[in-house]
N, C-alpha and C. Protein backbone atom coordinates (compact mmCIF):
# COMPACT_ATOMS: atom_id res chain seq x y z
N UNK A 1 8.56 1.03 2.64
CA UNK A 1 9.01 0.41 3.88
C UNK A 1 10.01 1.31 4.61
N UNK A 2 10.28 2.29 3.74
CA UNK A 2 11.71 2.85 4.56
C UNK A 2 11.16 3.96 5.50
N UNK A 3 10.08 4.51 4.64
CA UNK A 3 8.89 5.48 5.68
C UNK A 3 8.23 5.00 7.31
N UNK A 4 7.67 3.55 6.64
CA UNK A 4 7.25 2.95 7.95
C UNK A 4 8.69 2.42 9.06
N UNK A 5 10.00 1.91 8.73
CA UNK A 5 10.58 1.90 9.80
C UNK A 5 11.54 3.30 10.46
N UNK A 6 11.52 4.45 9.48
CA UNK A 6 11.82 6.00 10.83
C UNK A 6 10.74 5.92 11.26
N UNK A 7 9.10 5.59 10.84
CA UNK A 7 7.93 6.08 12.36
C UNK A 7 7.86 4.90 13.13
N UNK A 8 8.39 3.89 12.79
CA UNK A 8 8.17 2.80 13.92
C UNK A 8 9.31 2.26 15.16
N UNK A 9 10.16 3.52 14.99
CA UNK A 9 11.75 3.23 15.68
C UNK A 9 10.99 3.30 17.27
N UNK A 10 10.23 3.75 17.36
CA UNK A 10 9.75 4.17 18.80
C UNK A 10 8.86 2.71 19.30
N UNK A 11 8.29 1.94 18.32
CA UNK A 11 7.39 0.63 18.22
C UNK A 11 8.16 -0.70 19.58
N UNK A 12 7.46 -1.16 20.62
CA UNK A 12 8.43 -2.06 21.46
C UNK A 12 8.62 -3.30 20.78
N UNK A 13 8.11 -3.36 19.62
CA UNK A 13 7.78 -4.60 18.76
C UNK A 13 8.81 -4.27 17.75
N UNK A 14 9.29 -5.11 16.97
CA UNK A 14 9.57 -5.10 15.49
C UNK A 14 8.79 -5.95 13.95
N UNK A 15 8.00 -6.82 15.26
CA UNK A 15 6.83 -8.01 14.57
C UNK A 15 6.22 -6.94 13.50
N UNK A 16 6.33 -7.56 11.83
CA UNK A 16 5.55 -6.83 10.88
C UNK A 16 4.55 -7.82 10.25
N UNK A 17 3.66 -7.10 10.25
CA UNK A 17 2.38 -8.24 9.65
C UNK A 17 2.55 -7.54 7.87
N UNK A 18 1.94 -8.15 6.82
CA UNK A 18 2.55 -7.45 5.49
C UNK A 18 0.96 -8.86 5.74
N UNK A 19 -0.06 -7.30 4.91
CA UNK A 19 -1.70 -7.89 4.49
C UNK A 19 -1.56 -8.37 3.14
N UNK A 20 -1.83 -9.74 2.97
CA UNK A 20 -1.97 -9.51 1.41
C UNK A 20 -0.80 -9.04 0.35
N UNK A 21 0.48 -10.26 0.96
CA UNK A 21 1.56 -9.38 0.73
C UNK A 21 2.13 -9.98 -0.86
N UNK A 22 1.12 -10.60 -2.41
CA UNK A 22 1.08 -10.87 -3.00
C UNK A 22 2.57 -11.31 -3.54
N UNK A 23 3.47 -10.74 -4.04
CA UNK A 23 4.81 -11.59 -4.19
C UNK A 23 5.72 -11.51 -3.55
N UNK A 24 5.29 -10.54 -2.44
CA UNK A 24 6.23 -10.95 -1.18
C UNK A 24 8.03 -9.35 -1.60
N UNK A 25 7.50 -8.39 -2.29
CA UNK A 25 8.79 -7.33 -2.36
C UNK A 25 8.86 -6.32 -1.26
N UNK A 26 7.18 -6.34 -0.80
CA UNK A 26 7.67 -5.20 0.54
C UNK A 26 7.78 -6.30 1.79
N UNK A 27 7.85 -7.04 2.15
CA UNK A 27 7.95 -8.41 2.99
C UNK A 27 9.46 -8.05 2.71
N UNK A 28 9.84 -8.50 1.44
CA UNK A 28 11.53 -8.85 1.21
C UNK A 28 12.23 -7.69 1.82
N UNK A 29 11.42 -6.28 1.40
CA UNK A 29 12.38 -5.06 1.85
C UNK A 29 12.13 -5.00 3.57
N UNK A 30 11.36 -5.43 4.07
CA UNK A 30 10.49 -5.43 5.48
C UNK A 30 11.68 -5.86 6.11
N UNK A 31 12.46 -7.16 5.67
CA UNK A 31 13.08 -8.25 6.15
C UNK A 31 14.59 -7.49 6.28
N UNK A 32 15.08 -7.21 5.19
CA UNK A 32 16.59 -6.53 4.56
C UNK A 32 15.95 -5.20 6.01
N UNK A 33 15.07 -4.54 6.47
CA UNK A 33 15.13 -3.51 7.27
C UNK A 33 15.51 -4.04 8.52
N UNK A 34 15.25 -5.31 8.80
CA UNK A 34 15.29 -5.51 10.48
C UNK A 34 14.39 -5.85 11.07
N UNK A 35 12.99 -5.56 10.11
CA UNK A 35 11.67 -6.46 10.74
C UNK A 35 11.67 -7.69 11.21
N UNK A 36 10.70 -8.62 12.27
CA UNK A 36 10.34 -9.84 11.88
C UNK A 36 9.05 -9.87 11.33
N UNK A 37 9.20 -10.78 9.64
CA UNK A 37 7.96 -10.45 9.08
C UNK A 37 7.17 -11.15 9.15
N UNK A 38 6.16 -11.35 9.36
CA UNK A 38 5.09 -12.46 8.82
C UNK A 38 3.91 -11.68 7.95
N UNK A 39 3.22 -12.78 7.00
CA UNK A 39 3.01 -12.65 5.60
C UNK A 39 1.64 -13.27 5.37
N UNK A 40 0.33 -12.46 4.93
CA UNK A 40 -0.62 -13.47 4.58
C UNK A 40 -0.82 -12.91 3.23
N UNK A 41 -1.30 -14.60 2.50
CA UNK A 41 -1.76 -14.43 1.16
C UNK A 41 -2.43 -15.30 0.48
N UNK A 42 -3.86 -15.27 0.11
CA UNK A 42 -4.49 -16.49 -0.13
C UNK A 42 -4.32 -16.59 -1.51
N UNK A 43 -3.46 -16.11 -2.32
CA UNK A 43 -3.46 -17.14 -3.84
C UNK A 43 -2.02 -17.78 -4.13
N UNK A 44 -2.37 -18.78 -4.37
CA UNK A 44 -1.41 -20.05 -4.39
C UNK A 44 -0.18 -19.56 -5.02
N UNK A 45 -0.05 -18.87 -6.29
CA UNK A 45 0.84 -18.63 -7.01
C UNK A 45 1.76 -17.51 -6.50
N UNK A 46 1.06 -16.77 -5.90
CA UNK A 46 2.34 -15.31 -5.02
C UNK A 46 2.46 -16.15 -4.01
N UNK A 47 1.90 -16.90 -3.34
CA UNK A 47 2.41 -17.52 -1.86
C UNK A 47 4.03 -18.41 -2.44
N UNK A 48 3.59 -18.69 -3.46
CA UNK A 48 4.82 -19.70 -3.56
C UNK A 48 6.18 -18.82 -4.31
N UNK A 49 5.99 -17.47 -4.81
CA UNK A 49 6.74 -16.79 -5.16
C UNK A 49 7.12 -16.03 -4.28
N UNK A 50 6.36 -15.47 -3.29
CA UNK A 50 6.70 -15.12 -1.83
C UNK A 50 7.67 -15.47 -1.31
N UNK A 51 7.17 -16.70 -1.45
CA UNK A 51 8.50 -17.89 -0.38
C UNK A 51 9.64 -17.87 -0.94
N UNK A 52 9.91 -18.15 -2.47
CA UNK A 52 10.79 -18.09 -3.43
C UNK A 52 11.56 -16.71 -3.00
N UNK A 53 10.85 -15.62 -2.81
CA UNK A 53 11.75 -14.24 -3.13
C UNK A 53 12.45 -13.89 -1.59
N UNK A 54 11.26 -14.81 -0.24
CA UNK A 54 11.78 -14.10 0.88
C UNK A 54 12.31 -15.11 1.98
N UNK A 55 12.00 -16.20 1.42
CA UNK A 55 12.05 -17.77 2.60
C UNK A 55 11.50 -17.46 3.58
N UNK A 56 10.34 -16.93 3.01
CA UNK A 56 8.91 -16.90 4.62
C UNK A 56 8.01 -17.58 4.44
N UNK A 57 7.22 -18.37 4.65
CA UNK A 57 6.10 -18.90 4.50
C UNK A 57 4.38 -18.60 4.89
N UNK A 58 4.34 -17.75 3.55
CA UNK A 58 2.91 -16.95 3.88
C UNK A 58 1.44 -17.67 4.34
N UNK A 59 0.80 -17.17 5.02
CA UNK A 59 -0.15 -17.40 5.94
C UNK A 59 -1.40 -17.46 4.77
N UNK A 60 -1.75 -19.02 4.62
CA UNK A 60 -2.85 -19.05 3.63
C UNK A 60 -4.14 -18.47 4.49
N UNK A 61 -4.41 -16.84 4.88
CA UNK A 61 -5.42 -16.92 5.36
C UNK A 61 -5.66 -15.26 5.28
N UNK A 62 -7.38 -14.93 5.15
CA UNK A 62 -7.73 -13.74 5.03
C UNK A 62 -7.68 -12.77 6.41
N UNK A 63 -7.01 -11.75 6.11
CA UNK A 63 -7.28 -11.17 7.30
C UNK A 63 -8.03 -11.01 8.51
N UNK A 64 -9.87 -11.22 7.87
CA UNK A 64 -11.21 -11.25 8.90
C UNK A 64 -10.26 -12.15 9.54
N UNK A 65 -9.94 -13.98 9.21
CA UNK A 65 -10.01 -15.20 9.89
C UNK A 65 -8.15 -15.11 10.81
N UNK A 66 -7.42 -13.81 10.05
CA UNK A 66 -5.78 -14.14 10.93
C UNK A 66 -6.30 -13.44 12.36
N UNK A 67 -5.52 -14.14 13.68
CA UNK A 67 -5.70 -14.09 14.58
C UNK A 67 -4.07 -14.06 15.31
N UNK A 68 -3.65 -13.07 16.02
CA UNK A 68 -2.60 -12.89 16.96
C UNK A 68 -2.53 -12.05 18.09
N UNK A 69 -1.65 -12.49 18.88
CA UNK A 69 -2.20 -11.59 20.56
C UNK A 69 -2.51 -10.29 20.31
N UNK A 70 -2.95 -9.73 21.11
CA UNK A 70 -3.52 -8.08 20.64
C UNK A 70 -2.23 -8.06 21.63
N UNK A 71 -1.79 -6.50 20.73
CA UNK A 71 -0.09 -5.86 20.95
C UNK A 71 0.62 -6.36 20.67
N UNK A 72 0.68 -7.09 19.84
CA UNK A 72 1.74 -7.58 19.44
C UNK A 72 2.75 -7.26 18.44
N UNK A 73 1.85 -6.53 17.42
CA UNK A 73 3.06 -6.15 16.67
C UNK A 73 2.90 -4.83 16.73
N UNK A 74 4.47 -4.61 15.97
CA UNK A 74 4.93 -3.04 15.44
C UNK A 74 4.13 -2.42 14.08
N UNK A 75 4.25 -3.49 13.32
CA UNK A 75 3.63 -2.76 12.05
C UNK A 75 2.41 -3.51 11.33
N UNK A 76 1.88 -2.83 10.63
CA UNK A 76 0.28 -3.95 9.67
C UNK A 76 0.70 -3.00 8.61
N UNK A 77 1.08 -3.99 7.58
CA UNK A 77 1.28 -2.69 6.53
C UNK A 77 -0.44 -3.61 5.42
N UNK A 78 -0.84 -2.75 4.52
CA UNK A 78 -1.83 -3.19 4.20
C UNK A 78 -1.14 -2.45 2.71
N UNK A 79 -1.06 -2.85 1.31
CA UNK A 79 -0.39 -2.43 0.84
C UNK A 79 -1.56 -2.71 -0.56
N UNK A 80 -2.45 -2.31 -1.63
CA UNK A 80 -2.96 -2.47 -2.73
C UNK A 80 -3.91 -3.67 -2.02
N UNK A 81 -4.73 -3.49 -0.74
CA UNK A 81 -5.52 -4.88 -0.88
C UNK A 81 -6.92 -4.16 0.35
N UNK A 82 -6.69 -2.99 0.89
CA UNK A 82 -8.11 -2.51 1.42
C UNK A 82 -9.30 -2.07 0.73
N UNK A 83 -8.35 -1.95 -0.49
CA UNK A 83 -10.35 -1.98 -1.55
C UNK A 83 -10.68 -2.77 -2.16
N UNK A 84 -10.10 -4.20 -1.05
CA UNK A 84 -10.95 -5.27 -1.68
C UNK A 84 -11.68 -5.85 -0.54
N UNK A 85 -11.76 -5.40 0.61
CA UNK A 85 -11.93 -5.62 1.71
C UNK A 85 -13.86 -5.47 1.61
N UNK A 86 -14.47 -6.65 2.24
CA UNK A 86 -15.61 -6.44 2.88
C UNK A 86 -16.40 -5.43 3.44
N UNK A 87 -15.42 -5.31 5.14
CA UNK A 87 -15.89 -4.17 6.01
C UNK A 87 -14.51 -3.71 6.04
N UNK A 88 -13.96 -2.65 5.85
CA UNK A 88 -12.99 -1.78 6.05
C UNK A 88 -12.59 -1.55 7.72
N UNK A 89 -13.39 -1.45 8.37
CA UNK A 89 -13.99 -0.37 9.36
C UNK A 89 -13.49 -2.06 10.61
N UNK A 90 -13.70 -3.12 9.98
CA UNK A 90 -13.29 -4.33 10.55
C UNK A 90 -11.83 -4.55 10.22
N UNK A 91 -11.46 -4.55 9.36
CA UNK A 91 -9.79 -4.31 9.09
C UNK A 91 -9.14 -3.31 10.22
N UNK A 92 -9.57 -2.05 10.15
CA UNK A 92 -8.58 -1.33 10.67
C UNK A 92 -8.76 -1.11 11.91
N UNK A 93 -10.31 -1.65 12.66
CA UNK A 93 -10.23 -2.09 14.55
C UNK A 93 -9.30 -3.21 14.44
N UNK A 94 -9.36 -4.27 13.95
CA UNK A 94 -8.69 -5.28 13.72
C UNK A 94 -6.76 -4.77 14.00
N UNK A 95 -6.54 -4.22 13.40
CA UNK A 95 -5.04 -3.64 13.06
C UNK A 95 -4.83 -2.96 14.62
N UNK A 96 -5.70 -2.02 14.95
CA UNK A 96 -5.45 -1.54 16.15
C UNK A 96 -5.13 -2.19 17.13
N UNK A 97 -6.17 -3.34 17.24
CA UNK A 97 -6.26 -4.36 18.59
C UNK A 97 -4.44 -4.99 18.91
N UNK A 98 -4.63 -5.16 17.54
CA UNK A 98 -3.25 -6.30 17.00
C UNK A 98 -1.86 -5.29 17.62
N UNK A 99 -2.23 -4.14 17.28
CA UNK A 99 -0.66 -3.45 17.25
C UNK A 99 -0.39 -3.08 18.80
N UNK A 100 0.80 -3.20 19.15
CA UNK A 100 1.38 -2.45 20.36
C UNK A 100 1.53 -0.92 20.29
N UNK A 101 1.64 -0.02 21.71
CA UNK A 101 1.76 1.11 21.59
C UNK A 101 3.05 1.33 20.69
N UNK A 102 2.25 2.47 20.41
CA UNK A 102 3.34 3.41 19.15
C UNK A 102 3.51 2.62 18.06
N UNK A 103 2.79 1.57 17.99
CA UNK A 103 2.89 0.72 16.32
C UNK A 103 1.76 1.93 15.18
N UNK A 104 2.31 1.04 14.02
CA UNK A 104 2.07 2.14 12.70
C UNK A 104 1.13 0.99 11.72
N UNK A 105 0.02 1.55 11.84
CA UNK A 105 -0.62 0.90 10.54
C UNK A 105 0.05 2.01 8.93
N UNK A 106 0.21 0.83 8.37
CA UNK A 106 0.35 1.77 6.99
C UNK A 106 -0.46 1.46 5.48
N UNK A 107 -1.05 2.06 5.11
CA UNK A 107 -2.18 1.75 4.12
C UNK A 107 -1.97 2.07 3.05
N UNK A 108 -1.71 1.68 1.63
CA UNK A 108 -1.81 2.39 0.18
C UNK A 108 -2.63 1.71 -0.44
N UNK A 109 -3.43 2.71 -1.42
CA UNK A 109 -4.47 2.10 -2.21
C UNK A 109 -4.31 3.29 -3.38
N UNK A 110 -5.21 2.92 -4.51
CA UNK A 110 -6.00 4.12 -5.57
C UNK A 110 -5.99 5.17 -4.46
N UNK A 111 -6.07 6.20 -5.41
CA UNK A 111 -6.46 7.56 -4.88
C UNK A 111 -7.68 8.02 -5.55
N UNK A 112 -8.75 7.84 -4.99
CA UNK A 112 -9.99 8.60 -5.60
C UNK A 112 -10.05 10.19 -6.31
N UNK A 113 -9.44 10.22 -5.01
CA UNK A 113 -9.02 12.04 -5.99
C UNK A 113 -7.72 12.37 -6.67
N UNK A 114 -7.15 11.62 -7.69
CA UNK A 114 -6.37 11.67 -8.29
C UNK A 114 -6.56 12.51 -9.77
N UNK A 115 -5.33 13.10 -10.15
CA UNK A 115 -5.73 13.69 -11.57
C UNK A 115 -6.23 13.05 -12.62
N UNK A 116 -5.97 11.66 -12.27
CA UNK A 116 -5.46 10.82 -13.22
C UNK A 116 -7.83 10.39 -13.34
N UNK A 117 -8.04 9.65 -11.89
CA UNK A 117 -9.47 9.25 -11.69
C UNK A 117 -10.27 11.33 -11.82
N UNK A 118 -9.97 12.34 -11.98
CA UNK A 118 -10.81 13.32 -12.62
C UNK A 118 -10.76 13.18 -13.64
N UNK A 119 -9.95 12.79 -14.08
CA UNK A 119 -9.74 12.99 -16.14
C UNK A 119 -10.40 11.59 -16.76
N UNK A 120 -10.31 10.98 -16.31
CA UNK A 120 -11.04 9.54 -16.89
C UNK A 120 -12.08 8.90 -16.19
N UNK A 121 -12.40 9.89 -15.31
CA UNK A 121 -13.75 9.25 -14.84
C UNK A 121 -13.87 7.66 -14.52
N UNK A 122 -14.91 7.31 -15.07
CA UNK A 122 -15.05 5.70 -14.98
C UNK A 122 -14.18 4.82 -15.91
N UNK A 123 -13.25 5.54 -17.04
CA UNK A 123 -12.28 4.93 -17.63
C UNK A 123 -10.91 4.62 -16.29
N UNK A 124 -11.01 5.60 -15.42
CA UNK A 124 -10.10 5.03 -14.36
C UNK A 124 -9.93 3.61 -14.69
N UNK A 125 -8.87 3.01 -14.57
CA UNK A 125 -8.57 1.16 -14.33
C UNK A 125 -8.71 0.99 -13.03
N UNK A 126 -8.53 1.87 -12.04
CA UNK A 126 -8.68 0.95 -10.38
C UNK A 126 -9.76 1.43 -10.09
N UNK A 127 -11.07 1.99 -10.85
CA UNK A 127 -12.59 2.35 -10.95
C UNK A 127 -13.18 0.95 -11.56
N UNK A 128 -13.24 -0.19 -10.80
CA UNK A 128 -13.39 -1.60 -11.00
C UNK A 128 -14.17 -2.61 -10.28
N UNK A 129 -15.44 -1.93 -9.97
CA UNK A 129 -15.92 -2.52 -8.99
C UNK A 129 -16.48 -4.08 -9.64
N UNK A 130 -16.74 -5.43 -9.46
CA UNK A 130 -16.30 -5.40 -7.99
C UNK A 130 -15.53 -6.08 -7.23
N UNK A 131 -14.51 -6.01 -8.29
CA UNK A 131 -12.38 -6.21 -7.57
C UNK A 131 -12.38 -5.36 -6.79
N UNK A 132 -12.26 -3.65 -7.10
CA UNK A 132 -12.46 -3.11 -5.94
C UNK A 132 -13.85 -2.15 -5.22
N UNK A 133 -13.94 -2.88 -4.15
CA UNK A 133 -15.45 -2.58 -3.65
C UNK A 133 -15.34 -1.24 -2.79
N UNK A 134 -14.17 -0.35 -2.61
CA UNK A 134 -14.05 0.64 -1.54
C UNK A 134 -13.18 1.86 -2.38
N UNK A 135 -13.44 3.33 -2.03
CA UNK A 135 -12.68 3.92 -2.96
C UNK A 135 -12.46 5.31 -2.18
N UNK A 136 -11.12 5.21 -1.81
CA UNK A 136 -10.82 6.35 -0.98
C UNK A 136 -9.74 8.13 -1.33
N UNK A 137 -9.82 8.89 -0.75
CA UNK A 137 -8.97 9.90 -1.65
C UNK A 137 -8.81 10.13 0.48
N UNK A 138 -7.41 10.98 0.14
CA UNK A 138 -7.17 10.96 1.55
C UNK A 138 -7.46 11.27 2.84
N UNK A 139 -8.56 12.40 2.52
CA UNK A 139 -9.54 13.11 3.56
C UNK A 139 -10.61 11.44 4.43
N UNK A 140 -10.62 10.89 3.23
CA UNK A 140 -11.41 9.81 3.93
C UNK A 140 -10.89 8.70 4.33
N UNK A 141 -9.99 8.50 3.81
CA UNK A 141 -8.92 7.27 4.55
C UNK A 141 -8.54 7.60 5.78
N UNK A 142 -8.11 8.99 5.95
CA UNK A 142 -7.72 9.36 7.22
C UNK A 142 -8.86 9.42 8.15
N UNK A 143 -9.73 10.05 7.74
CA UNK A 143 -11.02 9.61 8.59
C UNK A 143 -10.94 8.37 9.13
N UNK A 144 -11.17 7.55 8.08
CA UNK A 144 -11.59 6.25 8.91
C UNK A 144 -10.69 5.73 9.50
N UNK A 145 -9.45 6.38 9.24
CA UNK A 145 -8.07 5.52 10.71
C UNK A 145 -8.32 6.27 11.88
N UNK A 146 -8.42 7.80 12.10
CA UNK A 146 -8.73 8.40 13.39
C UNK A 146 -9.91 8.09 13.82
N UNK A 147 -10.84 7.61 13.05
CA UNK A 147 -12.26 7.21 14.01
C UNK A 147 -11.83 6.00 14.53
N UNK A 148 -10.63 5.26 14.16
CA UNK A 148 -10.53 3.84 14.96
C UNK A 148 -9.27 4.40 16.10
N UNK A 149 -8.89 5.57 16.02
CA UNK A 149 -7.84 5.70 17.26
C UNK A 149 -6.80 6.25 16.70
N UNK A 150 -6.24 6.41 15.18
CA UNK A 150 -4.95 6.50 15.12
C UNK A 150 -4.71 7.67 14.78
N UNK A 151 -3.73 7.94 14.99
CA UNK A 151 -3.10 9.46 14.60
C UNK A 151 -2.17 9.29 13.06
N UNK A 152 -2.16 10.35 12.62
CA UNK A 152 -2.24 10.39 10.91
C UNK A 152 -0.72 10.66 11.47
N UNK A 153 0.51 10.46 10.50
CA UNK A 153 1.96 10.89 10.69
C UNK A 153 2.20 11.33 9.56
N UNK A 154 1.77 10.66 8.68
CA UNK A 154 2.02 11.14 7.60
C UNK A 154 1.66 10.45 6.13
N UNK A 155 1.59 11.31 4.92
CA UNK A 155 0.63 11.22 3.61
C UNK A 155 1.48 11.08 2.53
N UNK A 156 1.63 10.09 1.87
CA UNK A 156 2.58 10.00 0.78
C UNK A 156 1.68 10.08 -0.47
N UNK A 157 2.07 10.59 -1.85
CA UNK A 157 1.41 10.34 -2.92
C UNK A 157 2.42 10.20 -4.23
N UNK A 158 1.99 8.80 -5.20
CA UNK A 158 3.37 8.26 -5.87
C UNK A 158 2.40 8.08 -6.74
N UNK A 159 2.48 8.22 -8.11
CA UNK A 159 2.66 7.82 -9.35
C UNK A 159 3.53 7.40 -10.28
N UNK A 160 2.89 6.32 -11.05
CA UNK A 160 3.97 5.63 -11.75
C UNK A 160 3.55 5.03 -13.37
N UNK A 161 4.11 5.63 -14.11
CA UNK A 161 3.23 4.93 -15.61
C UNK A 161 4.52 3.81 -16.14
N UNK A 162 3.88 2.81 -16.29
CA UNK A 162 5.28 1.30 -16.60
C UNK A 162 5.92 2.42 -18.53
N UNK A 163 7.01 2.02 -18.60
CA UNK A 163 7.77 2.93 -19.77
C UNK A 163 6.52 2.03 -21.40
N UNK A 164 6.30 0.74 -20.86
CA UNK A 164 5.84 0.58 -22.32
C UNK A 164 4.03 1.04 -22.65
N UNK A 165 3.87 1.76 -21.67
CA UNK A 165 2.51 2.57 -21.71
C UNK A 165 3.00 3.57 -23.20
N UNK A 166 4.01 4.00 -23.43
CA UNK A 166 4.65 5.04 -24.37
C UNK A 166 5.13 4.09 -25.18
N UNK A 167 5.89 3.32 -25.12
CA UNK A 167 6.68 2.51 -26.05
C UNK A 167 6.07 1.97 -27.21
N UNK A 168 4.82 1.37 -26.42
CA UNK A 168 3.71 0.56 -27.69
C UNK A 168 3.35 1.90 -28.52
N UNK A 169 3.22 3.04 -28.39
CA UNK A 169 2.49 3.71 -29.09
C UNK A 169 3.51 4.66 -30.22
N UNK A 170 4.40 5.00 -29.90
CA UNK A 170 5.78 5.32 -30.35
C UNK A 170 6.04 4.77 -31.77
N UNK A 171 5.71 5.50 -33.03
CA UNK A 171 6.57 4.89 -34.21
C UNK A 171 7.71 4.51 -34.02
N UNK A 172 8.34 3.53 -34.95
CA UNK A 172 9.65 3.27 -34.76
C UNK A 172 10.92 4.51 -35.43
N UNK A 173 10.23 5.06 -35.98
CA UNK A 173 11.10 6.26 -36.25
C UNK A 173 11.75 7.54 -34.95
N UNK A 174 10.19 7.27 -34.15
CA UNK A 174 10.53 8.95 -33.05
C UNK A 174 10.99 7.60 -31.84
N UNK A 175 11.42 6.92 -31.70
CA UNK A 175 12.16 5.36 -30.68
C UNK A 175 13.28 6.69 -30.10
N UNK A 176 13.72 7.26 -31.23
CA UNK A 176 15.35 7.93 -30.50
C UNK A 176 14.88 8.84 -29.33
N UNK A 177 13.58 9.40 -29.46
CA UNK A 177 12.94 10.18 -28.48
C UNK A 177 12.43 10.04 -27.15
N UNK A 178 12.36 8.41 -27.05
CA UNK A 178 11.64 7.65 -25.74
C UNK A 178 12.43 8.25 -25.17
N UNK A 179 14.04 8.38 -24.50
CA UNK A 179 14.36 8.82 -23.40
C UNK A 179 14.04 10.24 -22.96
N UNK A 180 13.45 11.17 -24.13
CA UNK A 180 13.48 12.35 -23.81
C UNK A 180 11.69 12.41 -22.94
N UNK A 181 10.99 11.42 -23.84
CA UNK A 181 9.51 11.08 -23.27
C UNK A 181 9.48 10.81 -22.17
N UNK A 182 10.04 9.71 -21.44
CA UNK A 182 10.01 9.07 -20.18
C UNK A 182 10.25 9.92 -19.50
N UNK A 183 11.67 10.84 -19.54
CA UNK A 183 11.92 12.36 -18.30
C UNK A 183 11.21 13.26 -18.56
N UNK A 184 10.37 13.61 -19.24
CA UNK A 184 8.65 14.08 -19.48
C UNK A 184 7.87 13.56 -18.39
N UNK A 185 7.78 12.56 -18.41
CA UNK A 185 6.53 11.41 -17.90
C UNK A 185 7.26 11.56 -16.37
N UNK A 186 8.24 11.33 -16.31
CA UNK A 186 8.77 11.09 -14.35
C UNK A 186 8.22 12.94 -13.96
N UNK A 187 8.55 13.91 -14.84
CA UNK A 187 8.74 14.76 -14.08
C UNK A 187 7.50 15.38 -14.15
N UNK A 188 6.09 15.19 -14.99
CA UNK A 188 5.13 15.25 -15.25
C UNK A 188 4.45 14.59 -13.91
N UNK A 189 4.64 13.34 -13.77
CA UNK A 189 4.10 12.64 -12.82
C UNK A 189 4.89 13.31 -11.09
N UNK A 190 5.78 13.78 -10.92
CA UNK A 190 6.11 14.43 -9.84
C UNK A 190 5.82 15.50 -9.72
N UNK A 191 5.15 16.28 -10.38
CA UNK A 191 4.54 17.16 -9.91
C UNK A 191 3.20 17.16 -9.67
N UNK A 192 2.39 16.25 -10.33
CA UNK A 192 1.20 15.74 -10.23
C UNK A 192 1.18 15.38 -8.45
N UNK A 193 2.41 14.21 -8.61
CA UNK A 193 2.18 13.91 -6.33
C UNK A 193 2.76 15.04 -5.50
N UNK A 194 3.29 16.04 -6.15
CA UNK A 194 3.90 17.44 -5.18
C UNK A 194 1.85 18.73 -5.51
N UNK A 195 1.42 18.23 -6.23
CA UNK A 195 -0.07 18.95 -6.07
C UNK A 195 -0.98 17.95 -5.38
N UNK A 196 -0.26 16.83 -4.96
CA UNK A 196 -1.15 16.12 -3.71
C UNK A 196 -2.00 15.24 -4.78
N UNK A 197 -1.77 14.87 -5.86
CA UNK A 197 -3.14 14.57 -6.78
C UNK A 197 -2.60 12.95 -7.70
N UNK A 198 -1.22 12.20 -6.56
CA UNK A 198 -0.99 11.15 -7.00
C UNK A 198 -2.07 10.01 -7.35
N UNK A 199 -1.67 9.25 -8.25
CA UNK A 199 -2.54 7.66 -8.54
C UNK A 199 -2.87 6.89 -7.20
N UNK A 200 -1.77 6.84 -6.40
CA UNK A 200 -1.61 6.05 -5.08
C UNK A 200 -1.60 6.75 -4.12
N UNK A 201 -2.24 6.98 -3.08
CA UNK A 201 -1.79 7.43 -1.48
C UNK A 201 -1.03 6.66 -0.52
N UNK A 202 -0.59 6.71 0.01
CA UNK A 202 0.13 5.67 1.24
C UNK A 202 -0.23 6.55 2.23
N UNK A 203 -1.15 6.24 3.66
CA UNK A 203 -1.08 6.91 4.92
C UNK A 203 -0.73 6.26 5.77
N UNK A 204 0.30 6.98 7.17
CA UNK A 204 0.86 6.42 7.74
C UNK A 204 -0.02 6.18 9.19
N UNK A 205 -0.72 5.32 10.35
CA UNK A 205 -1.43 5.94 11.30
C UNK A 205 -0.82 5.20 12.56
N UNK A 206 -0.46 6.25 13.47
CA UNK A 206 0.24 5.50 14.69
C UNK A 206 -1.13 5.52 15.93
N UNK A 207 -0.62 4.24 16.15
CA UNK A 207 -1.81 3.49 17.73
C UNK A 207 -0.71 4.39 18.97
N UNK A 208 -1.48 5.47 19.44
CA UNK A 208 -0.56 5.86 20.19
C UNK A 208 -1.13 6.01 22.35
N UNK A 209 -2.19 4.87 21.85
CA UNK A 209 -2.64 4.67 23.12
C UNK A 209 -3.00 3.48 23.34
């Protein structure tokens, strides 16, 4: 969120739409920035933890069916939920229509071309069809935002392994070693997203007409 509000300072809007914004933490950080947020999410249990974490009341409804003035907002952040999407290509005209000049769609998903999806092939976990039906690496994500109008600002790539991925496997004898493992693993994994070859992409695309 802190990416999308330096490119959206220029936005006449501050209205943030947050797709599919499941428990509601980039909503919460959206909010603490200065956004006004609004929130869709069709499963019962993050909607109500949503509300719990942000006192917003998320929009029981799928993107195809949400409807708001075209230009209206500053931001569509779409955050772990475009490769579950139908038509893609309907999402992100959709986002355009919606946003005002100089608004920022912002997108993160899997990274198809990740080190992580070369080395494990179809063992990938977000290689899951058909939870996820769409599978992008960044040459093609960006594609499909400039064929709808937008200009690319910019390409983030983040990896992240949770600490008990190591922990479970760890005798209890080499335990004294986890901290030396984990600053292994952060700095292993940062160089992995400084060779462009993160788990996650985030692209940034500004409507600049």
């Amino acid at each position: 969120v802190s990416t999308i509000s330096k490119l959206a300072f220029t936005s006449t809007t501050k209205k943030f739409l947050d797709v599919g914004c499941g428990y509601g933490f980039f909503s919460a950080e959206a909010l603490r920035q200065g956004f006004d947020v609004q929130a869709l999410e069709l499963a019962t249990n993050e909607r109500r933890i949503a509300q719990e974490l942000t006192g917003l009341e998320p929009v029981a409804s799928s993107f195809e069916d949400y409807q708001c003035p075209a230009g209206s907002l500053g931001v569509v952040l779409m955050s772990q939920i475009l490769e579950h999407a139908l038509d893609v290509n309907l999402w992100v005209a959709k986002s355009r229509e919606f946003l005002a000049k100089d608004g920022i769609l912002a997108i993160a998903l899997p990274n198809y071309g990740s080190f992580f999806r070369r080395l494990l092939q179809e063992r990938d976990p977000f290689v899951c069809p058909p939870t996820h039906l769409n599978f992008f690496n960044p040459h093609s994500l960006s594609k499909l935002m400039t064929k709808h109008g937008f200009v690319i600002e910019k390409i983030e790539w983040v990896s992240r392994l949770p600490k008990s991925t190591f922990e479970r496997r760890v005798p209890s004898v080499a335990k004294p070693l986890l901290p030396v493992v984990h600053l292994g693993t952060r700095m292993s994994l940062g160089l992995i997203d400084m060779m462009r070859l993160g788990m996650i992409i985030s692209i940034y695309g500004r409507k600049t007409t």
